[in-house]
Protein backbone atom coordinates (compact mmCIF):
# COMPACT_ATOMS: atom_id res chain seq x y z
CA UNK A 1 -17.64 -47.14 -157.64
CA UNK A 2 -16.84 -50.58 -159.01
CA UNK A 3 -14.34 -49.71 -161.32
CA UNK A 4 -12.48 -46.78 -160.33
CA UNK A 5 -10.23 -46.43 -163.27
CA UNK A 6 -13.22 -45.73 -165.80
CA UNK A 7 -13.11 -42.28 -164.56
CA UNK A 8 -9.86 -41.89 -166.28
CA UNK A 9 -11.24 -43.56 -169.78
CA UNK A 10 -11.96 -41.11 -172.37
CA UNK A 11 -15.47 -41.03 -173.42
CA UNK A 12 -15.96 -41.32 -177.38
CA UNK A 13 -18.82 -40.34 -179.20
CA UNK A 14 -20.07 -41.70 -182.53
CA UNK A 15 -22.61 -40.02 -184.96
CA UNK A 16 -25.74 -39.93 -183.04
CA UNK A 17 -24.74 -41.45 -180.29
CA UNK A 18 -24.92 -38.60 -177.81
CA UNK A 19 -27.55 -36.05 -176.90
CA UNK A 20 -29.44 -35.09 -180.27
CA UNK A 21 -31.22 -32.07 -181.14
CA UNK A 22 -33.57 -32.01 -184.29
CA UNK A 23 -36.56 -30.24 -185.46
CA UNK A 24 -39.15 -32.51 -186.74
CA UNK A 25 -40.79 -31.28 -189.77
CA UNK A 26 -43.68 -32.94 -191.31
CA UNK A 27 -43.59 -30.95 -194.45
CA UNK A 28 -40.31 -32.73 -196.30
CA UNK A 29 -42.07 -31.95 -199.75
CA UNK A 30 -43.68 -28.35 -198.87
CA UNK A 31 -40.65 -26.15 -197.64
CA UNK A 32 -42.15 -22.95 -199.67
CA UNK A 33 -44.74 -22.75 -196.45
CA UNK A 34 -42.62 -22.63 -193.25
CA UNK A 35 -44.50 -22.35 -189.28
CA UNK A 36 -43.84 -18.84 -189.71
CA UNK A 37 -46.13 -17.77 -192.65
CA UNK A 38 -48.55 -15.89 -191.42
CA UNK A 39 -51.28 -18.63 -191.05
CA UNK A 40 -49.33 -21.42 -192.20
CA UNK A 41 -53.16 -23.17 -192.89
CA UNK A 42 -54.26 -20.68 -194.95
CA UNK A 43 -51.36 -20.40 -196.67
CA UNK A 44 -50.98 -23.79 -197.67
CA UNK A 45 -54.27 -23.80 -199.43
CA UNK A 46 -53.68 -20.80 -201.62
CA UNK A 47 -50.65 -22.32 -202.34
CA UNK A 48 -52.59 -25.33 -203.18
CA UNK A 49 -55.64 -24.67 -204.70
CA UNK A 50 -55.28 -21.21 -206.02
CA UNK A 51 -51.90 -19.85 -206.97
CA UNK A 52 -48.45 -20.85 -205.84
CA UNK A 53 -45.73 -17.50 -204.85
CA UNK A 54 -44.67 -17.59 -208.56
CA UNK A 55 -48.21 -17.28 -210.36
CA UNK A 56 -48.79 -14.70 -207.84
CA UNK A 57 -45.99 -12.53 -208.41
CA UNK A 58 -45.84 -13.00 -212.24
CA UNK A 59 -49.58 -11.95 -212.52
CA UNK A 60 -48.64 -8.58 -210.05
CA UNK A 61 -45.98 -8.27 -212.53
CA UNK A 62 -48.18 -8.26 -215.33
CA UNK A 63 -50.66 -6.63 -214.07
CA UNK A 64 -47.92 -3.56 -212.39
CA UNK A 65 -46.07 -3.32 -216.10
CA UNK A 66 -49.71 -3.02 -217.98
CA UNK A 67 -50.47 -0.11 -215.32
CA UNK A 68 -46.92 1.66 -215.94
CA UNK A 69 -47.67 1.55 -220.37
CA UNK A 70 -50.89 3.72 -219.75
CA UNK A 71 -49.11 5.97 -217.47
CA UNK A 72 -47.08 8.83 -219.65
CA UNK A 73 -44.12 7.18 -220.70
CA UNK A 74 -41.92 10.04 -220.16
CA UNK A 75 -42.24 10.36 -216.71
CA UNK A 76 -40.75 6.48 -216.25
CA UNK A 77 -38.10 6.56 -218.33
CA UNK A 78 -36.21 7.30 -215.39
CA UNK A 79 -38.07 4.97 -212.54
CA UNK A 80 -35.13 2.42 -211.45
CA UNK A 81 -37.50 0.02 -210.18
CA UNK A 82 -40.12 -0.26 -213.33
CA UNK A 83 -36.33 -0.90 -214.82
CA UNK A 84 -35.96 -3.55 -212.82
CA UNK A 85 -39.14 -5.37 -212.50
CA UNK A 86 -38.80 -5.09 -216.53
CA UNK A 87 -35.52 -7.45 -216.86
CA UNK A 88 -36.67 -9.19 -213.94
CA UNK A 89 -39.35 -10.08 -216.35
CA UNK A 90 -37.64 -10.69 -219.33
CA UNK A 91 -35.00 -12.74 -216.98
CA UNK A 92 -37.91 -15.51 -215.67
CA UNK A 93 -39.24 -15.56 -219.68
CA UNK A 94 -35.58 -16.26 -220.74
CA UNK A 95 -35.61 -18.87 -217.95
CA UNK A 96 -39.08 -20.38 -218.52
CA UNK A 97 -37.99 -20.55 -222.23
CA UNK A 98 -34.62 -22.00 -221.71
CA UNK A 99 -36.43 -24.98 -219.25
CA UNK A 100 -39.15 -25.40 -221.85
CA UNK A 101 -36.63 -25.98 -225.12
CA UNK A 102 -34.88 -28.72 -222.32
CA UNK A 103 -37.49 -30.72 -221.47
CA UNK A 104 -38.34 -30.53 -225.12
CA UNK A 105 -35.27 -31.99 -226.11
CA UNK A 106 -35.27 -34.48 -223.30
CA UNK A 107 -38.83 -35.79 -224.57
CA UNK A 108 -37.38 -35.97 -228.07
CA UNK A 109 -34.45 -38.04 -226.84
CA UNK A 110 -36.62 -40.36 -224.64
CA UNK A 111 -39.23 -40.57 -227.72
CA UNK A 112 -36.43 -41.29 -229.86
CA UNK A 113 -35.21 -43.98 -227.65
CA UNK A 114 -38.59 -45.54 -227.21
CA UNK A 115 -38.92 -45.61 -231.03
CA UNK A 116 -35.83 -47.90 -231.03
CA UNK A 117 -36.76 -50.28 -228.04
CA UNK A 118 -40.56 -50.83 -228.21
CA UNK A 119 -42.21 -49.39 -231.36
CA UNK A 120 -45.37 -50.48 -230.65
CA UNK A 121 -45.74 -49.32 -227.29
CA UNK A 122 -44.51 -45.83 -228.29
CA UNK A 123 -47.40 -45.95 -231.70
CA UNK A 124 -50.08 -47.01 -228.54
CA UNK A 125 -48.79 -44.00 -225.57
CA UNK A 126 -48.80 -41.73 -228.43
CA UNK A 127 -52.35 -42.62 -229.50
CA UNK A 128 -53.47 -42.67 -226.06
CA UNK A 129 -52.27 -38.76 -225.92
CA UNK A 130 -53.88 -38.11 -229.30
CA UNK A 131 -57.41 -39.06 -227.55
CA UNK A 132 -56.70 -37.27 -224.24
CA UNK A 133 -55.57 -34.14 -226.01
CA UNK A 134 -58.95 -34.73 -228.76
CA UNK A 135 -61.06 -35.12 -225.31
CA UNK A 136 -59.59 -31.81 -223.94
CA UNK A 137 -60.18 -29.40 -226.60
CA UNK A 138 -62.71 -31.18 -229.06
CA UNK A 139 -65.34 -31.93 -226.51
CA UNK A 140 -68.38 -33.97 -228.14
CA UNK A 141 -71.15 -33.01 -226.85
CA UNK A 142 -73.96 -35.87 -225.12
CA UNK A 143 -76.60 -34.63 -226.63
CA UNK A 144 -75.48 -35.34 -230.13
């Protein structure tokens, strides 16, 4: 050994300095869909291009609560867990309301805002949405 007091040095280590351990994920934007879905492939699509968790759930909802009114009403007056999925529905409605009357707000404030800076870019983004929304649910039709 060349320099036999180093053995008596304490060692110091900094932030990443010593032996790291870390799981790579590629997904950063995607954590709904983890390795162990059940085929994380397939999942990903019907997350994708057919329905993500929520959708899904809120249509079983739907579609569970419409099954329990044609049952006889009497005999689920009592059932704890049509109770449940009940204010669990009225709870994401209160939610999805709450959010929506927000971002309203917020798109008043920024409108408002835009109205005061640049009034003639705000007359021209608002026209622009007129036509888009006209295109959308007034389609001409080519033939005419």
């Amino acid at each position: 050994m060349m320099f036999p007091w180093l053995m008596w040095s304490p060692s110091y280590y900094f932030p990443l300095s010593g032996a790291v351990t870390q799981d790579i994920e590629t997904d950063w934007f995607d954590r709904e869909i983890t390795s162990e879905s059940g085929d994380a492939n397939i999942e990903k699509e019907i997350f994708r291009d057919v329905a993500s968790y929520g959708t899904q759930i809120g249509i079983l909802n739907e579609a569970v609560l419409a099954l329990a009114e044609e049952l006889k009403p009497e005999s689920l007056e009592n059932n704890e867990a049509l109770k449940k999925l009940n204010t669990l529905q009225e709870n994401v409605k209160r939610i999805k309301s709450t959010i929506k009357d927000q971002n309203r707000k917020r798109a008043k404030q920024m409108l408002d805002k835009l109205a005061q800076e640049d009034p003639d870019y705000l007359v021209s983004l608002l026209e622009s949405y007129k036509r888009e929304i006209q295109k959308e649910f007034n389609p001409i039709s080519e033939d005419t």
